[in-house]
C-alpha atoms as a PDB file:
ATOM      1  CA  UNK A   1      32.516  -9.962 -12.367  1.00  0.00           C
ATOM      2  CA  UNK A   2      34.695  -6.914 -10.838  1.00  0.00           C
ATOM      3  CA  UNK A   3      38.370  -7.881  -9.912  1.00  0.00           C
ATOM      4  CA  UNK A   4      40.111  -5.544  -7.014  1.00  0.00           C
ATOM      5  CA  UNK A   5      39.421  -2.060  -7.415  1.00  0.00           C
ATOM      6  CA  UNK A   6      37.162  -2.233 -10.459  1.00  0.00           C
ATOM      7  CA  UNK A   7      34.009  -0.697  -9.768  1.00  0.00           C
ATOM      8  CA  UNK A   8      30.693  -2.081 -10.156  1.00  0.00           C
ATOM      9  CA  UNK A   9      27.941  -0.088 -13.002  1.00  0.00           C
ATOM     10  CA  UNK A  10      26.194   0.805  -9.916  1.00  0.00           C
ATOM     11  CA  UNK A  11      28.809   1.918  -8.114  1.00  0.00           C
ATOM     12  CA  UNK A  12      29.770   4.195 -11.114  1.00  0.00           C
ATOM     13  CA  UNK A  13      26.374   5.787 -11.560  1.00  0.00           C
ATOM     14  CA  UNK A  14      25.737   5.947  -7.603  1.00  0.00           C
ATOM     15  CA  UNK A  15      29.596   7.861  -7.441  1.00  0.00           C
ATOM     16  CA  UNK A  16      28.471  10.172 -10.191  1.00  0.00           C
ATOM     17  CA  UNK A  17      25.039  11.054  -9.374  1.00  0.00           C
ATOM     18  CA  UNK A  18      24.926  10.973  -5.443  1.00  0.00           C
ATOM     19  CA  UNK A  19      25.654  14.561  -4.518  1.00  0.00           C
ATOM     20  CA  UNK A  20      23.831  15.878  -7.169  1.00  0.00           C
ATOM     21  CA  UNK A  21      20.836  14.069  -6.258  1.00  0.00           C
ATOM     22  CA  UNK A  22      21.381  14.617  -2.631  1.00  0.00           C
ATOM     23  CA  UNK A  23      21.732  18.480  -2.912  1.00  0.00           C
ATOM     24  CA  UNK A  24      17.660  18.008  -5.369  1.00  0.00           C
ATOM     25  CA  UNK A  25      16.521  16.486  -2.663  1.00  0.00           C
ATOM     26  CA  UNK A  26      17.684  18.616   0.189  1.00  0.00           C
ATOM     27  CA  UNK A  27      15.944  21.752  -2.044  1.00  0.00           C
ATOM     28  CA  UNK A  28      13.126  19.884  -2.860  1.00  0.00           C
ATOM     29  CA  UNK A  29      11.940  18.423   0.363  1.00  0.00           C
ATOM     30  CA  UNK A  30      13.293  21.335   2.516  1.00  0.00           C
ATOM     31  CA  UNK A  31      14.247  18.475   5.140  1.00  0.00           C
ATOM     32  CA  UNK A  32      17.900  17.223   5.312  1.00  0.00           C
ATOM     33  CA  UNK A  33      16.559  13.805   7.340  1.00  0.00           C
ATOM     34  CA  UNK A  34      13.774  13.147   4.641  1.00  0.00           C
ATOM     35  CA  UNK A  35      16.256  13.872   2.101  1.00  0.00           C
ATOM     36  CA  UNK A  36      18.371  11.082   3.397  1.00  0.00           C
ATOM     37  CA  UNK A  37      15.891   8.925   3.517  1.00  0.00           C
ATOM     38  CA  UNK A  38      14.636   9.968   0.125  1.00  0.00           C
ATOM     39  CA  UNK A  39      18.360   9.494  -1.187  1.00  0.00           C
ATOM     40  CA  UNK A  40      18.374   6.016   0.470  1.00  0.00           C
ATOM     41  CA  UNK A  41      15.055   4.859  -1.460  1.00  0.00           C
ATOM     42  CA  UNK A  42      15.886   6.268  -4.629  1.00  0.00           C
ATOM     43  CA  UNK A  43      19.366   4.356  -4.505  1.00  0.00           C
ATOM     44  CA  UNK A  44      18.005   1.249  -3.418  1.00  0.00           C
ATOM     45  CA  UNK A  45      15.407   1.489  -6.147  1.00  0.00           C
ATOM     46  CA  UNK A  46      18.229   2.226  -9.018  1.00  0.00           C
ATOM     47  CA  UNK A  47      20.257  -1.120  -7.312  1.00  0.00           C
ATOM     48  CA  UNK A  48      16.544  -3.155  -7.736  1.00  0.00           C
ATOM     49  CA  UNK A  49      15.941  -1.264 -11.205  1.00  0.00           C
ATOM     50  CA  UNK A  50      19.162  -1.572 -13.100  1.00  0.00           C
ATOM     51  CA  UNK A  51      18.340  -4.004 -15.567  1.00  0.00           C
ATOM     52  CA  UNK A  52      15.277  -2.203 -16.863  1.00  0.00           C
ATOM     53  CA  UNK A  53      16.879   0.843 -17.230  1.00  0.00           C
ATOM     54  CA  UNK A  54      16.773   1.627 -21.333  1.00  0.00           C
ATOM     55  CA  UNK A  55      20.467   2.592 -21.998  1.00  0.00           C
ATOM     56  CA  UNK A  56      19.348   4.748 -24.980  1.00  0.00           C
ATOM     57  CA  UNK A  57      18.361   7.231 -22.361  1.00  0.00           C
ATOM     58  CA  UNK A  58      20.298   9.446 -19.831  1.00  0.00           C
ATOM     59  CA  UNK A  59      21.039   7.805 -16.933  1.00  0.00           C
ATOM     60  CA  UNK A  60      21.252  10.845 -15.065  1.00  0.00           C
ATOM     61  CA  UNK A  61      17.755  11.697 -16.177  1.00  0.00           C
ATOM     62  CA  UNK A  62      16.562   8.321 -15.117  1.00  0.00           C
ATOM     63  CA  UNK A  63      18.170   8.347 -11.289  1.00  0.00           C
ATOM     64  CA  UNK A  64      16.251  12.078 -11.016  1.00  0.00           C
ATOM     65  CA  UNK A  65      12.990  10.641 -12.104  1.00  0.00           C
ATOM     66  CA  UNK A  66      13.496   7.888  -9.461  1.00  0.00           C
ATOM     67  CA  UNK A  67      14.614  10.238  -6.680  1.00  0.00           C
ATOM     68  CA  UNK A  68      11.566  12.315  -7.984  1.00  0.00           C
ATOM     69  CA  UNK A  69       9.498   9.763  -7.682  1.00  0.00           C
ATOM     70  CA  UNK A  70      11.015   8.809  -3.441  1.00  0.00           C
ATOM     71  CA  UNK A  71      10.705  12.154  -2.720  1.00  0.00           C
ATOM     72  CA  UNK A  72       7.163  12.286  -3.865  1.00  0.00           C
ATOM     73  CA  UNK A  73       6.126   8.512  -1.872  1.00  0.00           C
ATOM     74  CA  UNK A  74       8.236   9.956   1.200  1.00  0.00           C
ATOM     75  CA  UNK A  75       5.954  13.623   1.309  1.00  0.00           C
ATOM     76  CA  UNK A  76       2.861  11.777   0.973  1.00  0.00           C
ATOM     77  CA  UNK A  77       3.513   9.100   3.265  1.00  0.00           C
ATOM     78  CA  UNK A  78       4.487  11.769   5.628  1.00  0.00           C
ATOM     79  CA  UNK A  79       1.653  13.704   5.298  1.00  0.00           C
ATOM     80  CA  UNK A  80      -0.477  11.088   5.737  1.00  0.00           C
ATOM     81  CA  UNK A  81       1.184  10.262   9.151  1.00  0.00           C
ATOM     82  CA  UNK A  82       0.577  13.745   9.786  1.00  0.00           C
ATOM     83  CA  UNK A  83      -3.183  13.221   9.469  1.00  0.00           C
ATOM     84  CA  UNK A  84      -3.459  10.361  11.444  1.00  0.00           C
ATOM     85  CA  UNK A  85      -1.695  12.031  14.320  1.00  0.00           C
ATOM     86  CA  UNK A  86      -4.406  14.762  14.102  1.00  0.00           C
ATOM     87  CA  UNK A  87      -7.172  12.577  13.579  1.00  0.00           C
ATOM     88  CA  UNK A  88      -5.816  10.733  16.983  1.00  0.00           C
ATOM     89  CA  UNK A  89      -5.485  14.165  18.770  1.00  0.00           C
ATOM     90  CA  UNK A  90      -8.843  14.999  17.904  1.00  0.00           C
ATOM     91  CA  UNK A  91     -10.470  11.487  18.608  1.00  0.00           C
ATOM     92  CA  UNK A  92      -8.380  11.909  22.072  1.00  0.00           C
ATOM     93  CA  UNK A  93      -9.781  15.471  22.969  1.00  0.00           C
ATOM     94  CA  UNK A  94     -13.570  13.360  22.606  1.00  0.00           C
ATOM     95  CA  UNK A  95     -15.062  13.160  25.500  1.00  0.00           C
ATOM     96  CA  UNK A  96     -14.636   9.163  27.196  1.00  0.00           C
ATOM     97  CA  UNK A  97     -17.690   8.153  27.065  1.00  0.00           C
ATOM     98  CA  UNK A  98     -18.420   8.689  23.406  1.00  0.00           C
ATOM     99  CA  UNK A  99     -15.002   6.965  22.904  1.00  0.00           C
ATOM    100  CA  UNK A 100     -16.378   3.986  24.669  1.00  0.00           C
ATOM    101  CA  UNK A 101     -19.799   3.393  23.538  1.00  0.00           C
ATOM    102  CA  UNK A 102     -18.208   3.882  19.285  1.00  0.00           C
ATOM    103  CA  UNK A 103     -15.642   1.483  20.707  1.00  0.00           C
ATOM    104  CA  UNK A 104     -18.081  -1.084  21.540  1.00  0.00           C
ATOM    105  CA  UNK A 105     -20.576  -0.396  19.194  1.00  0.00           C
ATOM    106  CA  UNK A 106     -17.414  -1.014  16.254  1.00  0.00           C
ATOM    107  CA  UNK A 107     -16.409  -4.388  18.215  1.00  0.00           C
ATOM    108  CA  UNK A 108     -20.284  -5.627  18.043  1.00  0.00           C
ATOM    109  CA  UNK A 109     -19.984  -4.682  14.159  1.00  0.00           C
ATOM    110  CA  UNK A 110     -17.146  -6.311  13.858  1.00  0.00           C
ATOM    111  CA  UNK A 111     -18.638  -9.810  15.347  1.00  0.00           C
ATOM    112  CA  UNK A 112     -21.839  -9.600  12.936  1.00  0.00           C
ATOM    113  CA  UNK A 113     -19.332  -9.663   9.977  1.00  0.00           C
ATOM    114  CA  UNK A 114     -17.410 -12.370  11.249  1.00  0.00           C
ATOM    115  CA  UNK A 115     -20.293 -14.098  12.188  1.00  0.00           C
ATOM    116  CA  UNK A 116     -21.676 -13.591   8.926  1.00  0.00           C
ATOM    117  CA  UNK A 117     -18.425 -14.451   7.385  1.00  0.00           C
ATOM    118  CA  UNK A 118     -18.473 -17.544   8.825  1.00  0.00           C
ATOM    119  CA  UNK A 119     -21.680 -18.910   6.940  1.00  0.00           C
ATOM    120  CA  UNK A 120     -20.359 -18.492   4.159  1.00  0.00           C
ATOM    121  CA  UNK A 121     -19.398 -21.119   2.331  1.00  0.00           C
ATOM    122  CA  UNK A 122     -15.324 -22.019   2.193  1.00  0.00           C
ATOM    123  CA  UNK A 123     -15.389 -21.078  -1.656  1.00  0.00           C
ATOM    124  CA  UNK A 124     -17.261 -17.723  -0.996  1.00  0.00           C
ATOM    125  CA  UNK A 125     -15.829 -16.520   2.259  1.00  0.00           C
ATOM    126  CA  UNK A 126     -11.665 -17.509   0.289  1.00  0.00           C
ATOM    127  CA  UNK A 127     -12.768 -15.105  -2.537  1.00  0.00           C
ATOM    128  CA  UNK A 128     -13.810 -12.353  -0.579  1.00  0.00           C
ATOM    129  CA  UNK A 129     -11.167 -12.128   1.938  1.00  0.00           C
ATOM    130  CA  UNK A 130      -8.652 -12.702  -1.124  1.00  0.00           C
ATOM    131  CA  UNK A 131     -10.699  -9.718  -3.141  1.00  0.00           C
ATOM    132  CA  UNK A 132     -11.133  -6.884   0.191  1.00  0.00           C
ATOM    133  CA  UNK A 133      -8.714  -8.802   2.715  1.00  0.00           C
ATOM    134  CA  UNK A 134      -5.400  -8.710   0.403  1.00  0.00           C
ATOM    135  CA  UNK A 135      -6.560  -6.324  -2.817  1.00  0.00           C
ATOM    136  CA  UNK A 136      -6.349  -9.282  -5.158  1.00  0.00           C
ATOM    137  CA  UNK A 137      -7.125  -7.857  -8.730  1.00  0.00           C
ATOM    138  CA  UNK A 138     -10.008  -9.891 -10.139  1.00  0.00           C
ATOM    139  CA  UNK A 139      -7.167 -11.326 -12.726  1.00  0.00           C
ATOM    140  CA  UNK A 140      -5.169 -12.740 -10.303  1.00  0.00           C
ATOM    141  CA  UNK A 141      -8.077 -14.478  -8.553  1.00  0.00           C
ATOM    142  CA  UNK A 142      -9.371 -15.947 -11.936  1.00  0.00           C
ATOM    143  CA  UNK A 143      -5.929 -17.905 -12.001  1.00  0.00           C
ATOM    144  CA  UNK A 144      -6.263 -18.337  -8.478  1.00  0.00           C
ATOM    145  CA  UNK A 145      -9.697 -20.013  -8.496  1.00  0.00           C
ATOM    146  CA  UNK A 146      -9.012 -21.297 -11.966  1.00  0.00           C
ATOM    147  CA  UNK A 147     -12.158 -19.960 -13.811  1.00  0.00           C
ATOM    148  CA  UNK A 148     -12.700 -16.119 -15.871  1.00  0.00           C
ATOM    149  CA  UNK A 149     -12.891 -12.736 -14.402  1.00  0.00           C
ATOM    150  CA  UNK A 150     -16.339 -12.460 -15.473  1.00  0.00           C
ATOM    151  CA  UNK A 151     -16.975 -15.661 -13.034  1.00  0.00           C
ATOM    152  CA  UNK A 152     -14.941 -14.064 -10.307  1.00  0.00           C
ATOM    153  CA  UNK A 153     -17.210 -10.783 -10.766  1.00  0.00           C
ATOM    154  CA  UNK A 154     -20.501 -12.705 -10.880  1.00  0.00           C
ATOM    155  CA  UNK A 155     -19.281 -14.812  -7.722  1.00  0.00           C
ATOM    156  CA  UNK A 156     -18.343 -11.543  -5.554  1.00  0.00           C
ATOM    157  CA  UNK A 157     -21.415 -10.308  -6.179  1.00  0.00           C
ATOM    158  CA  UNK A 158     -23.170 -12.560  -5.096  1.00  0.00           C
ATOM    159  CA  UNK A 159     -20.975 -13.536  -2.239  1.00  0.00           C
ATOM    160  CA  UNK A 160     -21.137 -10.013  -1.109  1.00  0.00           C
ATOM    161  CA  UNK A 161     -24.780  -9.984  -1.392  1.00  0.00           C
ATOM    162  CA  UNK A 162     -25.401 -13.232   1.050  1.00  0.00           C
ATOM    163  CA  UNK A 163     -22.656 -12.010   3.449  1.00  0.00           C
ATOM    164  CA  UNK A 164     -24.744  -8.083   3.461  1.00  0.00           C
ATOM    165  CA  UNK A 165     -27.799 -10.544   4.107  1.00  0.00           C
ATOM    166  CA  UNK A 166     -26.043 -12.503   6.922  1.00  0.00           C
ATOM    167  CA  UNK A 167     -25.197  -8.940   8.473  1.00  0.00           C
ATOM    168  CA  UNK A 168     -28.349  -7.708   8.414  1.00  0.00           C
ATOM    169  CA  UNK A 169     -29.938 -11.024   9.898  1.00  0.00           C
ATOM    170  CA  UNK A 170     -27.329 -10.773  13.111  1.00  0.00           C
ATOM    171  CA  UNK A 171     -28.084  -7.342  13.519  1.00  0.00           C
ATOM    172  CA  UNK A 172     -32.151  -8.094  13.986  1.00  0.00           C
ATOM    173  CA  UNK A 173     -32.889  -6.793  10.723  1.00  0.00           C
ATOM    174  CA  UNK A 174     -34.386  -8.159   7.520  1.00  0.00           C
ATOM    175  CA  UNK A 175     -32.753  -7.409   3.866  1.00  0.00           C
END
């Protein structure tokens, strides 16, 4: 506990490292807005991080591998906004009708699988939606479904394969 005026460990390191950090970013990202934002995350993340911090190591050296780190999360996701903006310029510059027809043809994929989906059984249709749905790692399902990985594995597979066969049945085709 701080009384009046004392300040905070965090408020120490963020007072002695701010500007410095601030003026990496600015250089490194070549963007004074990103590098705010960058400075933002990277603060946020020493705040959240504090108590894992090994104190046998610079501090300084630790805030610049986490601003490193922002700045690096903040290009990519950037870049990757970038792409989808192009992506949607080019799909817009397609001519309408092909739009349409992909369009439809994606929503009539889209109700074979949940068709499919839906014969499933409860057990079957849970794991794969936890597995592809939400990215569950096949740990975290074993505790989730209470069995072993190597049970999870063997009852993807052949989850997946009945749900591929459903597919292919609603689309008029055998397996």
């Amino acid at each position: 506990m701080t009384g009046k005026g004392e300040r905070t460990p965090f408020q120490r390191l963020f007072d002695a490292h701010c500007d410095e950090v601030h003026g990496f970013l600015v250089r490194f990202l070549k963007d004074p807005t990103l590098a705010e934002d960058a400075l933002q995350e990277t603060f946020l993340s020493v705040h959240a991080k504090q108590g894992e911090r090994d104190t046998e190591r610079s501090a300084r050296a630790w805030i610049f591998r986490i601003a490193h780190n922002a700045a690096i999360d903040l290009m990519r996701r950037r870049q990757k906004q970038e792409r989808l903006a192009d992506a949607e310029a080019h799909s817009a510059s397609e001519p309408q009708e092909d739009t349409v027809a992909a369009e439809v043809e994606r929503r009539e994929r889209v109700a074979h699988a949940r068709e499919a989906l839906s014969v499933l059984s409860d057990e079957d249709r849970a794991l794969l939606l936890l597995r592809h749905g939400q990215g569950m790692k096949l740990a975290e399902l074993a505790d989730c479904f209470g069995c072993t990985e190597r049970t999870v594995r063997n009852r993807l597979r052949r989850a997946a394969t009945e749900l591929a066969q459903a597919v292919l049945t609603r689309e008029g085709r055998r397996a």
